[in-house]
N, C-alpha and C. Protein backbone atom coordinates (compact mmCIF):
# COMPACT_ATOMS: atom_id res chain seq x y z
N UNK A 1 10.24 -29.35 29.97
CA UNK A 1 8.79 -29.34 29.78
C UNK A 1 8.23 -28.04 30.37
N UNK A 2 7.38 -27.29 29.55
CA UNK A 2 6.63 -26.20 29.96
C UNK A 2 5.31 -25.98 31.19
N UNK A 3 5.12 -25.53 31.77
CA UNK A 3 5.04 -25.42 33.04
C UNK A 3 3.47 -24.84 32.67
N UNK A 4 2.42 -24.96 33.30
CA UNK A 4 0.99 -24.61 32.92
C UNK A 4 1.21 -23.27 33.19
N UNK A 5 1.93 -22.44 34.02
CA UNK A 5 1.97 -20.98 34.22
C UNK A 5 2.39 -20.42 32.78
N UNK A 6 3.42 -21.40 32.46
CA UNK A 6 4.24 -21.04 31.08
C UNK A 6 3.31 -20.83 29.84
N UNK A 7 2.59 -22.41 29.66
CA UNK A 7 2.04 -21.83 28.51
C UNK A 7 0.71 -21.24 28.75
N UNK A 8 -0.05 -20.75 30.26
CA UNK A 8 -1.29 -19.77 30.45
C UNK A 8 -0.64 -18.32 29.72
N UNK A 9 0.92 -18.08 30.35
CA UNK A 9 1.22 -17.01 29.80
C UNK A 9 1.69 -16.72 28.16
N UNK A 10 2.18 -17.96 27.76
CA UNK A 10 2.06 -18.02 26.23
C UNK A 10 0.56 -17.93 25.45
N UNK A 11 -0.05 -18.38 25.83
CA UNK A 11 -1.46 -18.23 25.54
C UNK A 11 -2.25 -17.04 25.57
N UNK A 12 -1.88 -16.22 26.82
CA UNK A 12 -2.34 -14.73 27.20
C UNK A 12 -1.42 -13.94 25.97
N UNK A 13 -0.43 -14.03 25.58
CA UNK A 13 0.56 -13.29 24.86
C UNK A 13 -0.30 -13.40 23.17
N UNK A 14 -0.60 -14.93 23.17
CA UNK A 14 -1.07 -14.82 21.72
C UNK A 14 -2.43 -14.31 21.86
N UNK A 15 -2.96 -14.47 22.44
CA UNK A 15 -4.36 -13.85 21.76
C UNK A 15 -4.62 -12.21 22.25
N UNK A 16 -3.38 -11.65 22.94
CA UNK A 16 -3.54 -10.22 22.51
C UNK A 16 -2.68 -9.81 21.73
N UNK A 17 -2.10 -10.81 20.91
CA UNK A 17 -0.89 -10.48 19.76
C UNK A 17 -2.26 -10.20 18.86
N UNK A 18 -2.99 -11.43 18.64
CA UNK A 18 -4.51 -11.55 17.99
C UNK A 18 -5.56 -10.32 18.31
N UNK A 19 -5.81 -9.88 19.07
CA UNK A 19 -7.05 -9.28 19.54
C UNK A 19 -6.00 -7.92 18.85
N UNK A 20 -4.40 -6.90 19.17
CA UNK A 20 -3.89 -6.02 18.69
C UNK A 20 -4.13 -6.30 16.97
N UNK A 21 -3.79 -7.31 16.67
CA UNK A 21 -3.62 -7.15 14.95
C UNK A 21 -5.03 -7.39 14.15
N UNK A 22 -6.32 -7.27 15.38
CA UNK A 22 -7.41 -7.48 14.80
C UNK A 22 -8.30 -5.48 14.91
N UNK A 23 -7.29 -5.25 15.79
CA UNK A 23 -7.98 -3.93 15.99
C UNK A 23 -7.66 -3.39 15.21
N UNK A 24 -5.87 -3.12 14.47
CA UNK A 24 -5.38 -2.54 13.92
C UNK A 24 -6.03 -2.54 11.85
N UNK A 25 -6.46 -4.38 11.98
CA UNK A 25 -7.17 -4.39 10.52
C UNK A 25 -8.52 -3.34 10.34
N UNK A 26 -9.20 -3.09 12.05
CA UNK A 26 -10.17 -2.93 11.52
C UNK A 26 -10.23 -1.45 11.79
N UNK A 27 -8.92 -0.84 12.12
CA UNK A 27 -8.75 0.84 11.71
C UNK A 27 -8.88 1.02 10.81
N UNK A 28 -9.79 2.01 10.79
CA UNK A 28 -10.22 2.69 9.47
C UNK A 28 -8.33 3.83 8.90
N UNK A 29 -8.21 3.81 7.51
CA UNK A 29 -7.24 4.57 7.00
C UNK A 29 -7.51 6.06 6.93
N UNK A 30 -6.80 7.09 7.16
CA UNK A 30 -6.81 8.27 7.00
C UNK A 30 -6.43 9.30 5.80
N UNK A 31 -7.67 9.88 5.21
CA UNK A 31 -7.35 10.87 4.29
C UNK A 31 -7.27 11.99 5.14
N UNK A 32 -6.48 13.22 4.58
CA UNK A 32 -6.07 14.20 5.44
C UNK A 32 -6.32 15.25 4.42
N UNK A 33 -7.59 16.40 4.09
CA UNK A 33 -7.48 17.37 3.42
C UNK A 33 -7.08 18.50 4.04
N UNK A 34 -5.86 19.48 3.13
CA UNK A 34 -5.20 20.34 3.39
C UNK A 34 -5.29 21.00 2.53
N UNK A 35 -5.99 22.43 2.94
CA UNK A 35 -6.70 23.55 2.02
C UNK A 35 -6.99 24.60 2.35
N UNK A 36 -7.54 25.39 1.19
CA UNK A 36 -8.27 26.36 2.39
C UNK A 36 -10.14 26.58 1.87
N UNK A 37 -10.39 28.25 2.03
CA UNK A 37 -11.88 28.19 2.06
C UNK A 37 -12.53 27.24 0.88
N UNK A 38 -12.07 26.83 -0.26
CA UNK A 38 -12.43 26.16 -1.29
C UNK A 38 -12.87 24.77 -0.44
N UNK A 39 -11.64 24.12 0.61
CA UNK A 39 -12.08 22.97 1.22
C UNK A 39 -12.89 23.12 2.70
N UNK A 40 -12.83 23.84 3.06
CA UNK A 40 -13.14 24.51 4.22
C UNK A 40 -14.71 24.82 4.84
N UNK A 41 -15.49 24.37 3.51
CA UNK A 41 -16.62 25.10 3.25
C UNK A 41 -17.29 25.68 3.81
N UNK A 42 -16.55 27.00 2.84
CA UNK A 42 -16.74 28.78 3.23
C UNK A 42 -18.23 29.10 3.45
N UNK A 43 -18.42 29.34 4.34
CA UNK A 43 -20.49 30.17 4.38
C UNK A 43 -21.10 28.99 4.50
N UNK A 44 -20.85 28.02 4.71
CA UNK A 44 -21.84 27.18 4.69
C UNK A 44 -21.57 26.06 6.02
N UNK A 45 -22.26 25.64 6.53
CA UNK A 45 -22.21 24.59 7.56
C UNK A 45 -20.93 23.16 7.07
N UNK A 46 -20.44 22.83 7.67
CA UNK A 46 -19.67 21.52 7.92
C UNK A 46 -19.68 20.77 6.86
N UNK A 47 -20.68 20.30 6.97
CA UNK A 47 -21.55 18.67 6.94
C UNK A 47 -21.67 19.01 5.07
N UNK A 48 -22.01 20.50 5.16
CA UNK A 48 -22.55 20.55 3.46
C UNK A 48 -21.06 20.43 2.81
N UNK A 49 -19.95 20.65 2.72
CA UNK A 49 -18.80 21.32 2.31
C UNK A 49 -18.39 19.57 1.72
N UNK A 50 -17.53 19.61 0.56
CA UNK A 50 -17.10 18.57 0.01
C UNK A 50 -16.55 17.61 0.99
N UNK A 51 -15.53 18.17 1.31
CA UNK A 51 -14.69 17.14 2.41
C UNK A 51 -16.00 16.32 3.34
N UNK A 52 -16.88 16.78 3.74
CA UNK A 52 -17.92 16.35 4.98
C UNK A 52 -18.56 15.35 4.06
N UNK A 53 -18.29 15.60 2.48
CA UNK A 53 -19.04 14.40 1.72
C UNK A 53 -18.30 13.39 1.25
N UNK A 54 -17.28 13.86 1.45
CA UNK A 54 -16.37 12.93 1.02
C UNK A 54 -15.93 11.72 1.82
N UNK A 55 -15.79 11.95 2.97
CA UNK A 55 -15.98 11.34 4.80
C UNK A 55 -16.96 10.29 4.44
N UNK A 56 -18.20 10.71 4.30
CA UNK A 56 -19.45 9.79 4.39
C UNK A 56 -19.28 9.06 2.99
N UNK A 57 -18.87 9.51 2.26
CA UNK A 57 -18.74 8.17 0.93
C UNK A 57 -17.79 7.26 1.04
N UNK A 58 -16.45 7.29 1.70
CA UNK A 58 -15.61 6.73 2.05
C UNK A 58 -15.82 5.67 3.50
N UNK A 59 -16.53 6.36 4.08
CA UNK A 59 -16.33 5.48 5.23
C UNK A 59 -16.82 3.83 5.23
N UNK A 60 -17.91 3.68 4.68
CA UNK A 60 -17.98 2.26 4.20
C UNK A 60 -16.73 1.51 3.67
N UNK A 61 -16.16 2.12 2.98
CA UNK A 61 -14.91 1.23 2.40
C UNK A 61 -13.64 1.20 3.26
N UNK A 62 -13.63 1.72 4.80
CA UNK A 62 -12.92 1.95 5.35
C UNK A 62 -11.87 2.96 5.97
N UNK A 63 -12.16 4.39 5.22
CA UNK A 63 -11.60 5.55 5.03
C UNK A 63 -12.17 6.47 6.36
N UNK A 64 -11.44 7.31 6.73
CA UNK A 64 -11.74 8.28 7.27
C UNK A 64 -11.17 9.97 6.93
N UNK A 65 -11.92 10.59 6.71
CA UNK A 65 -11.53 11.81 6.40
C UNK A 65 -11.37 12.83 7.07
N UNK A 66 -10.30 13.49 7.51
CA UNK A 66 -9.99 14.58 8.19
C UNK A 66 -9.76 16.07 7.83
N UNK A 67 -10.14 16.94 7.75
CA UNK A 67 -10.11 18.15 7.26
C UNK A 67 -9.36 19.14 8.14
N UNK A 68 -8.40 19.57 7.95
CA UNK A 68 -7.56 21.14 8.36
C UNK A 68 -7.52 21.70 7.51
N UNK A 69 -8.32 21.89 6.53
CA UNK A 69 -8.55 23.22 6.12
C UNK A 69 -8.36 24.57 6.58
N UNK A 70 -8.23 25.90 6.32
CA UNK A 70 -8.47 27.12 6.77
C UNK A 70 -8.75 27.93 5.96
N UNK A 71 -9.69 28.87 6.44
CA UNK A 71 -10.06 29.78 5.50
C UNK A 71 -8.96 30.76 5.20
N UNK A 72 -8.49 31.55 3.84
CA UNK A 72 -7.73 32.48 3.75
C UNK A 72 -6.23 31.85 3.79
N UNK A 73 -6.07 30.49 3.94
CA UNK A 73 -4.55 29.89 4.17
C UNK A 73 -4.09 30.00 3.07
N UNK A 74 -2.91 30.30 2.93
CA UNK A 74 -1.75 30.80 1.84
C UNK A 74 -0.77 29.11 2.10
N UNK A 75 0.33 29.26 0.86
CA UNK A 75 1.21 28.02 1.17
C UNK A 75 1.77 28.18 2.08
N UNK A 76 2.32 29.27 2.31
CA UNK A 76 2.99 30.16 3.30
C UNK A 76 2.31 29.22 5.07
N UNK A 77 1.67 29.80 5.16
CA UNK A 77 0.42 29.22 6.24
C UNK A 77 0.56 27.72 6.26
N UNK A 78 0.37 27.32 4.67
CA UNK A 78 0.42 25.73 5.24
C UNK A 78 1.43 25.15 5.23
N UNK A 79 2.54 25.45 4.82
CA UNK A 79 3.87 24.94 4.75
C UNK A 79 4.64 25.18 6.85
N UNK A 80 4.06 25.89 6.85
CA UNK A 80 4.74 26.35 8.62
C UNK A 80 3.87 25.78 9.26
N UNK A 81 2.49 24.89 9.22
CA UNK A 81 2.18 23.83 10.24
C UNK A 81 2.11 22.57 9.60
N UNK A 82 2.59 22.64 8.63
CA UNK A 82 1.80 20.72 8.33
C UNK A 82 2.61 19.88 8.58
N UNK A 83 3.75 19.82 9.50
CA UNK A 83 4.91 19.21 10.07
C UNK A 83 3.33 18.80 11.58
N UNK A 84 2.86 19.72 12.08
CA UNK A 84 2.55 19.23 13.03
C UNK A 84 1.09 18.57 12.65
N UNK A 85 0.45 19.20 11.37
CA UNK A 85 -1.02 18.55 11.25
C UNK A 85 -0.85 16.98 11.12
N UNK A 86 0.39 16.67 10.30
CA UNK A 86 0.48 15.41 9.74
C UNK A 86 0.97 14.51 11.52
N UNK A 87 2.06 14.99 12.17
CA UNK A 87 2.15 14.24 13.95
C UNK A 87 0.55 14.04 14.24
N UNK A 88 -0.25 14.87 14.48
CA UNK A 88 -1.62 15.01 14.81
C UNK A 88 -2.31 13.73 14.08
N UNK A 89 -2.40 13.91 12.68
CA UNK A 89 -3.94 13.51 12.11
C UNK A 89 -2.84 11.76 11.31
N UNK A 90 -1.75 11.53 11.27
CA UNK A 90 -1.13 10.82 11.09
C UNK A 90 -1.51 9.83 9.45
N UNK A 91 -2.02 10.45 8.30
CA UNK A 91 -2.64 10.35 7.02
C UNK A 91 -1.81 9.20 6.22
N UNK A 92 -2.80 8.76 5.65
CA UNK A 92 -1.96 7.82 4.59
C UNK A 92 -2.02 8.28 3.38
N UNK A 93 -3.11 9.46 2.95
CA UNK A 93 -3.45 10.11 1.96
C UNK A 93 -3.50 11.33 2.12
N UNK A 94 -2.85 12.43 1.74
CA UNK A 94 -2.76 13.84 2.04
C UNK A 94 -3.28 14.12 0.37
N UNK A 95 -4.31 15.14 0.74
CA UNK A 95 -4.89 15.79 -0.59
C UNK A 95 -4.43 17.10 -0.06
N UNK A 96 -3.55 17.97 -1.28
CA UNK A 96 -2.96 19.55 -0.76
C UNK A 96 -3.98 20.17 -1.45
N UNK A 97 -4.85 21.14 -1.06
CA UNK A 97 -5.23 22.48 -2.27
C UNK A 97 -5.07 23.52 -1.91
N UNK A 98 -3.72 23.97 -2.36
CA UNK A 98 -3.74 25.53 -1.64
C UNK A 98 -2.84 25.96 -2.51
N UNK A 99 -2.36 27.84 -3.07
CA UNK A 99 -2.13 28.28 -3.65
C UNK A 99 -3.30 29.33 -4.49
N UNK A 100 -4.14 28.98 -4.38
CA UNK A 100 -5.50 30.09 -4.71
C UNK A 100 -5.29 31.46 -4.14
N UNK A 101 -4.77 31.24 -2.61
CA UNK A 101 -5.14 32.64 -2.25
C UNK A 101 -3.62 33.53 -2.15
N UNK A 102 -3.12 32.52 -2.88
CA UNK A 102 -1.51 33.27 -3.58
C UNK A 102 -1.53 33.73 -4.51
N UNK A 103 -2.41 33.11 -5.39
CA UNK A 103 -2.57 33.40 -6.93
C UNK A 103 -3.64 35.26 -6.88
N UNK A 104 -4.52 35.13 -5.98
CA UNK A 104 -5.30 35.98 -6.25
C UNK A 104 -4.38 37.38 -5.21
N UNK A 105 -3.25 37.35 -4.73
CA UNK A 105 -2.98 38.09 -3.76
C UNK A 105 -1.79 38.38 -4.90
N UNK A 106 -1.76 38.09 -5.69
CA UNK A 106 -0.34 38.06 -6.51
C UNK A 106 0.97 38.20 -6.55
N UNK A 107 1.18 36.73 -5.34
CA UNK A 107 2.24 36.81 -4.84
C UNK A 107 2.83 36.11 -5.49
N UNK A 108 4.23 36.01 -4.91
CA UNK A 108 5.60 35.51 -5.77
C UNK A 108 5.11 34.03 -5.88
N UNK A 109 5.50 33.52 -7.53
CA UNK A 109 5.05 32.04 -7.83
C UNK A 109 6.25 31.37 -6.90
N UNK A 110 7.02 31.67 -7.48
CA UNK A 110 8.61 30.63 -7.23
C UNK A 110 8.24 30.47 -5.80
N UNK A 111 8.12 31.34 -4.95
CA UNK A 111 7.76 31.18 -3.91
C UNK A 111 6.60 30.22 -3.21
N UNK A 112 5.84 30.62 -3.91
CA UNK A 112 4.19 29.32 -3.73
C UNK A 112 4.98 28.02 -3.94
N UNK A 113 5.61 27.59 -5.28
CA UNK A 113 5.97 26.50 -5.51
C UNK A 113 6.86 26.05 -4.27
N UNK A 114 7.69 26.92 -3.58
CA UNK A 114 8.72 26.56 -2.81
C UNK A 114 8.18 25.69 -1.22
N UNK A 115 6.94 26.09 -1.47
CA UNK A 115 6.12 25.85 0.09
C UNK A 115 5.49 24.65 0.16
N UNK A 116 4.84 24.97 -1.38
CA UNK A 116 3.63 23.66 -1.98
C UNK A 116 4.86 22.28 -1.88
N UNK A 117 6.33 23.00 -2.61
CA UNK A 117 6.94 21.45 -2.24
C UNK A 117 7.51 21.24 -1.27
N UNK A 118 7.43 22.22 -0.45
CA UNK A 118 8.26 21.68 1.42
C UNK A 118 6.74 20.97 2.08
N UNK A 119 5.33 20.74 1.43
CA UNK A 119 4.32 20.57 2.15
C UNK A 119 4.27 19.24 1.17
N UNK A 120 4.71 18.95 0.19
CA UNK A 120 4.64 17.58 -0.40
C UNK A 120 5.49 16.51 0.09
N UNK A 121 6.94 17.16 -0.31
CA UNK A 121 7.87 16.63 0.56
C UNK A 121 8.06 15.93 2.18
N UNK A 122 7.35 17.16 3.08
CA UNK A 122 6.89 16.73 4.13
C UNK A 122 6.09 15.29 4.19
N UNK A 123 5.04 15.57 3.51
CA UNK A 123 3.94 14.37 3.73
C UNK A 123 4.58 12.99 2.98
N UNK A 124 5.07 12.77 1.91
CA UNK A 124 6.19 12.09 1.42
C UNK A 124 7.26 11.59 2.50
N UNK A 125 7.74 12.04 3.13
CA UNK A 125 8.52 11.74 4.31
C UNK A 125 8.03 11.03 5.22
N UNK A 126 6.71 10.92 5.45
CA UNK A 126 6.18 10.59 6.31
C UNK A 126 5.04 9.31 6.01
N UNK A 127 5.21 8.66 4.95
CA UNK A 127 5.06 7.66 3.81
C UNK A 127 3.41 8.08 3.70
N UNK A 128 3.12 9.41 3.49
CA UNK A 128 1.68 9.40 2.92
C UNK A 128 1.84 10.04 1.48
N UNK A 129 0.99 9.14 0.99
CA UNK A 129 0.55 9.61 -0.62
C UNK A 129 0.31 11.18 -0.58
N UNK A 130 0.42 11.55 -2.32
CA UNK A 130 -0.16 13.14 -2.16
C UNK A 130 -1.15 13.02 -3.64
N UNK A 131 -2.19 13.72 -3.02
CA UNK A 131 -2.85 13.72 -4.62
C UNK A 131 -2.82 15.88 -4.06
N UNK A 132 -1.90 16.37 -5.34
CA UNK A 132 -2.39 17.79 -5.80
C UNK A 132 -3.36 18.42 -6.16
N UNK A 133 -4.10 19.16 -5.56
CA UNK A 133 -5.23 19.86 -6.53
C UNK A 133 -4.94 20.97 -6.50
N UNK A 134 -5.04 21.62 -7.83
CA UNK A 134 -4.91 22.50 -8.64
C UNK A 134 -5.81 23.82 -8.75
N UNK A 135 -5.64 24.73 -9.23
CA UNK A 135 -6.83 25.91 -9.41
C UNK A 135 -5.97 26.63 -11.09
N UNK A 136 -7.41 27.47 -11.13
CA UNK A 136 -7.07 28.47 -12.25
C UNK A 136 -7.58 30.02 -11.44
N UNK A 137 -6.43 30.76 -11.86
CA UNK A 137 -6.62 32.10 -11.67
C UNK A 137 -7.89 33.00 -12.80
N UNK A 138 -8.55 33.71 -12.52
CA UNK A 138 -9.50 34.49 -13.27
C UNK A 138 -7.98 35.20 -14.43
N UNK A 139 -8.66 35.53 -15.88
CA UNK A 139 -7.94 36.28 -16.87
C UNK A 139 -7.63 37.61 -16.52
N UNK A 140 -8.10 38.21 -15.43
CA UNK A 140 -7.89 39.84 -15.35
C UNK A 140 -6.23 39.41 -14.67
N UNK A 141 -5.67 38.39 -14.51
CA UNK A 141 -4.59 38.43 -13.70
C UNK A 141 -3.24 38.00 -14.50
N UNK A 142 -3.88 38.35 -16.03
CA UNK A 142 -2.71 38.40 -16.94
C UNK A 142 -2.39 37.08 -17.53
N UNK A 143 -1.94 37.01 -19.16
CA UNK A 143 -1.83 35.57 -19.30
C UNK A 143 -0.21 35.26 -18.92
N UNK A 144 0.68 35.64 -18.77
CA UNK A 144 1.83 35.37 -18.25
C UNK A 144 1.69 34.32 -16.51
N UNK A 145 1.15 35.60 -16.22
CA UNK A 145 0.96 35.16 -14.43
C UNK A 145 -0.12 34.11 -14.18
N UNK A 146 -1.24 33.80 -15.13
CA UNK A 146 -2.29 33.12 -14.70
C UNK A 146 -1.54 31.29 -15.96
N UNK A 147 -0.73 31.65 -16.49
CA UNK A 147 -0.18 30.45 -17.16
C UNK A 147 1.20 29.51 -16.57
N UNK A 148 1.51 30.91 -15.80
CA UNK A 148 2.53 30.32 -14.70
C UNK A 148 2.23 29.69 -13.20
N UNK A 149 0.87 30.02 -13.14
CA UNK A 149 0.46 29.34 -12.13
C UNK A 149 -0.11 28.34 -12.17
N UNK A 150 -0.95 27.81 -13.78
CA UNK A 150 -1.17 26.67 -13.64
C UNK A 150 -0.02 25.76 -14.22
N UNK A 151 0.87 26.29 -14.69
CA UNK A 151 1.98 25.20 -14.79
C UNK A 151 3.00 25.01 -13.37
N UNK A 152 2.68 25.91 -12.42
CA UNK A 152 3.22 25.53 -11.30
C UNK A 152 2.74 24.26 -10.86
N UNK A 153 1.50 23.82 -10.64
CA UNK A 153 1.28 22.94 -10.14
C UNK A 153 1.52 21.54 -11.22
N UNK A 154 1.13 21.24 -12.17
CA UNK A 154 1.87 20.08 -13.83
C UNK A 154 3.18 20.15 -12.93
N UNK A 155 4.11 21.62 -12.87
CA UNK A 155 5.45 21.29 -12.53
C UNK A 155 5.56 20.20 -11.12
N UNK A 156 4.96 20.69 -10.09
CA UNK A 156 5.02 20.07 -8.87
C UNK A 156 4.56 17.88 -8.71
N UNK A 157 3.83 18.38 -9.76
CA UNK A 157 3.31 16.44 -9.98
C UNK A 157 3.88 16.09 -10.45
N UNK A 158 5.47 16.59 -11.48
CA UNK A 158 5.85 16.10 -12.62
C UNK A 158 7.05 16.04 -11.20
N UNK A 159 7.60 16.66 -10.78
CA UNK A 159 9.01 16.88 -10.23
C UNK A 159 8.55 15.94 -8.81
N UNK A 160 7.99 15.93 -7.91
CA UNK A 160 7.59 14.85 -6.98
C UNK A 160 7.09 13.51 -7.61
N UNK A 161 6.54 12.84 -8.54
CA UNK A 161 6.08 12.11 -8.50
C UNK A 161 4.51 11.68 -7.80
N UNK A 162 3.63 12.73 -8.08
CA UNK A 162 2.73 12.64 -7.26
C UNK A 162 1.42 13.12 -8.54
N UNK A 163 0.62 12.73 -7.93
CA UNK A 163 -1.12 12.68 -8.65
C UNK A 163 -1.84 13.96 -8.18
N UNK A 164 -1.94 14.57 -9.88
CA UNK A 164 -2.15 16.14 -9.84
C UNK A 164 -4.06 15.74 -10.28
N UNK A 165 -4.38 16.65 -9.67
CA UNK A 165 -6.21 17.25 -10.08
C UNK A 165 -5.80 18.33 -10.34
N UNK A 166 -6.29 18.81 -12.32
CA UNK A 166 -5.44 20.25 -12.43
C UNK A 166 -6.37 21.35 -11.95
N UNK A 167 -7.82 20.66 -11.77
CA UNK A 167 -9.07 22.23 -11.80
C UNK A 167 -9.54 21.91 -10.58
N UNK A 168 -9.61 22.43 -9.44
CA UNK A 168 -11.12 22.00 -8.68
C UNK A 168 -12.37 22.29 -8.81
N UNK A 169 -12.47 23.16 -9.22
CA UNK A 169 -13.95 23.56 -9.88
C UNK A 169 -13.92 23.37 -11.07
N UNK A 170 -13.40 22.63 -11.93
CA UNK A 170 -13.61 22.37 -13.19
C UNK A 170 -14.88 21.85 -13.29
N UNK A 171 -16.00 21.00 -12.79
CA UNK A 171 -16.84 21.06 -12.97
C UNK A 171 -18.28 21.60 -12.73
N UNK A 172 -17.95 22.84 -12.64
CA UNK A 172 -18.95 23.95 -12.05
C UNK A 172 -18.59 25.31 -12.48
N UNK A 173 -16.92 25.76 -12.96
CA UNK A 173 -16.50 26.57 -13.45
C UNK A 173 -17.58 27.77 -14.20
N UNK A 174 -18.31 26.78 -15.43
CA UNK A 174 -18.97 27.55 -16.21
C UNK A 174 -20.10 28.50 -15.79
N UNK A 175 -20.31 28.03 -14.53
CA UNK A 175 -21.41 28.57 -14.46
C UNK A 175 -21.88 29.27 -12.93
N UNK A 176 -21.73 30.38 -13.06
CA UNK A 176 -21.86 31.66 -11.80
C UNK A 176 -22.93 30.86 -11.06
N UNK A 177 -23.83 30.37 -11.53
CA UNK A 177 -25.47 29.74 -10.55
C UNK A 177 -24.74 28.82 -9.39
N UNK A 178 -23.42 28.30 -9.95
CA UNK A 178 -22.79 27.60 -8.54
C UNK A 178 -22.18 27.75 -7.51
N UNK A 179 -21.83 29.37 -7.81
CA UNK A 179 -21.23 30.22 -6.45
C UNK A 179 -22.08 31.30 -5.70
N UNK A 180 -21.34 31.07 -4.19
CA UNK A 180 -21.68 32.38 -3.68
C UNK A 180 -21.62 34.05 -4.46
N UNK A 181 -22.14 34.88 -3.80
CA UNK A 181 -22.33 35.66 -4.32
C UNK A 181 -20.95 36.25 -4.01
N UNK A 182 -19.79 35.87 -3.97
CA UNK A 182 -18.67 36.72 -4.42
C UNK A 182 -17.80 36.19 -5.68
N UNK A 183 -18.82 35.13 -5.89
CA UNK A 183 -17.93 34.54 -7.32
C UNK A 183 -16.74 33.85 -7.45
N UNK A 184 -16.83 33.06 -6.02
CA UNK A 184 -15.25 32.81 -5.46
C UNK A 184 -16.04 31.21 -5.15
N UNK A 185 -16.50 31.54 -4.18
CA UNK A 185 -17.21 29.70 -3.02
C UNK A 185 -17.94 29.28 -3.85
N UNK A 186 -17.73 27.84 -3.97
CA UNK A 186 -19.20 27.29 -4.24
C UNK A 186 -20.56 26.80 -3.13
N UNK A 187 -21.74 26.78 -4.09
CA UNK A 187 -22.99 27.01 -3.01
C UNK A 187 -22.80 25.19 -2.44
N UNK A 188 -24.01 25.32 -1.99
CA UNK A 188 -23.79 24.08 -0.82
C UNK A 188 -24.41 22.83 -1.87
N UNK A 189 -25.12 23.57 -3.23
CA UNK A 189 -25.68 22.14 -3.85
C UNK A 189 -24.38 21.72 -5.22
N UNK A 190 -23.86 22.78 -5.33
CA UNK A 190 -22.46 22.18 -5.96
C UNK A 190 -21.60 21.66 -5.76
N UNK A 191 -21.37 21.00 -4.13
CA UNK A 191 -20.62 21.02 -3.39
C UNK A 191 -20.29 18.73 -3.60
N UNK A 192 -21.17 18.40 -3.99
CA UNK A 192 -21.48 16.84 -4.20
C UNK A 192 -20.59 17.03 -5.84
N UNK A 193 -20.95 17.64 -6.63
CA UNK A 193 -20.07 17.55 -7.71
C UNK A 193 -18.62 17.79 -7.44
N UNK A 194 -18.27 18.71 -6.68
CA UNK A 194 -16.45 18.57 -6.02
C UNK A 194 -16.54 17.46 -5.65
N UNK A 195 -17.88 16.79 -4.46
CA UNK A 195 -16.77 15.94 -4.25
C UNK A 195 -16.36 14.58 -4.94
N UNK A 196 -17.56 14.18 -6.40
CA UNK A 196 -17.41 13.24 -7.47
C UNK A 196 -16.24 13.79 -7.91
N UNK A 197 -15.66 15.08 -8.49
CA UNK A 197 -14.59 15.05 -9.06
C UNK A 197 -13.24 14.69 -8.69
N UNK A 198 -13.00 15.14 -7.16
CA UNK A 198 -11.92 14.51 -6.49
C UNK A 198 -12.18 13.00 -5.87
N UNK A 199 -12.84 12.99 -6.45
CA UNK A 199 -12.91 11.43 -6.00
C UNK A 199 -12.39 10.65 -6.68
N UNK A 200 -12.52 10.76 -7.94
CA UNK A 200 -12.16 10.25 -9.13
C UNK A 200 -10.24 10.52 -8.95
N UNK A 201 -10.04 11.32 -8.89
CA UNK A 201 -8.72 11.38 -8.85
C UNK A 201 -7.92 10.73 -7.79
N UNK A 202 -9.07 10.40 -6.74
CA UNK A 202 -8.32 10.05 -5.53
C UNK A 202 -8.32 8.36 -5.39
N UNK A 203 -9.28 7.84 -6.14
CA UNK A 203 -9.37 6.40 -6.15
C UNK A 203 -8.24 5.47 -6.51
N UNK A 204 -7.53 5.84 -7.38
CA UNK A 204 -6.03 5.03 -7.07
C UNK A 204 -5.49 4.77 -6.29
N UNK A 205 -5.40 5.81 -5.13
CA UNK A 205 -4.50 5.75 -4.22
C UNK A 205 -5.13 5.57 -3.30
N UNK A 206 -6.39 5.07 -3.45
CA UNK A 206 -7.24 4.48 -2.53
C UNK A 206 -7.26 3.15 -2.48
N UNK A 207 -6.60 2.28 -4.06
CA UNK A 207 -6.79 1.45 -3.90
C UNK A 207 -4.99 1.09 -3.94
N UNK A 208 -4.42 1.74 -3.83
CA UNK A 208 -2.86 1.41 -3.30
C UNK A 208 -3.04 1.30 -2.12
């Protein structure tokens, strides 16, 4: 027969078995954007930049959004820390966008691809989803080189198994009134349309 010490301490055991698996439901899940000035948002305050909107639309449903972004980050760049961003920010959803400032530096593709998939792979390893986002290079950068870069990334969703966004500015593209004046950033009121568009792409694996 069990002893009142016995079951005070059986009792103490269950209801912080209870009170742990009640905290843990009500952790919020982690998206982890990994990018650069496109996510980063370049010239403009925090709060305005997609990711900062993306945070606040999510968080009701339980999400939390984390941004390591950097401005000017190459794959190069993100492939040599995201071993430690992912220890750090510990994601269930890794969104990658980077390769832009490879494309415009016109560096070796094979190479971009080689990074983009040691940074998929990585996060894959570490049982977080990947949704890809994609870019297009401007035409002055040749149709060879600017067709090989957007099939780099098709290649990378097709060969991982992972959920590609092929444009990020695809919906603002057309029209210069949505960038900074270097024709590169978008302004701070275009910045709600990025983040409807990746949203859309990201909702599956939101609801996985």
């Amino acid at each position: 027969m069990r002893t009142l010490s016995q079951i005070a301490i059986q009792a103490f055991v269950m209801v912080a078995l209870f009170a742990t698996a009640a905290v843990q439901a009500a952790a919020p899940k982690r998206v982890l954007v990994f990018g650069d000035s496109l996510s980063a948002a370049y010239n403009l305050a925090p709060e305005r930049g997609w990711v900062h909107l993306l945070d606040q639309t999510l968080q009701a449903q339980g999400w939390r959004v984390a941004n390591a972004s950097i401005s000017g980050e190459t794959t190069a760049g993100g492939a040599a820390r995201i071993e430690a961003v992912l220890t750090e920010q510990s994601p269930d959803i890794v969104i990658v966008e980077l390769g832009a400032n490879d494309g415009l530096r016109g560096l070796p593709l094979d190479l971009a691809k080689q990074n983009l998939a040691r940074i998929i792979t990585t996060a894959k390893a570490r049982k977080a989803d990947v949704l890809l986002v994609g870019m297009e290079l401007p035409p002055n950068y040749g149709p060879d080189y600017t067709t090989q870069f957007r099939q780099m990334y098709a290649d990378l969703a097709r060969e991982h198994a992972i959920t590609l966004l092929p444009f990020l500015l695809a919906p603002i593209a057309d029209d210069l009134g949505n960038f900074l004046d270097d024709n590169i950033h978008p302004t701070a009121a275009a910045q709600p349309r990025l983040r409807d568009h990746v949203l859309r792409a990201l909702k599956p694996l939101l609801a996985d």
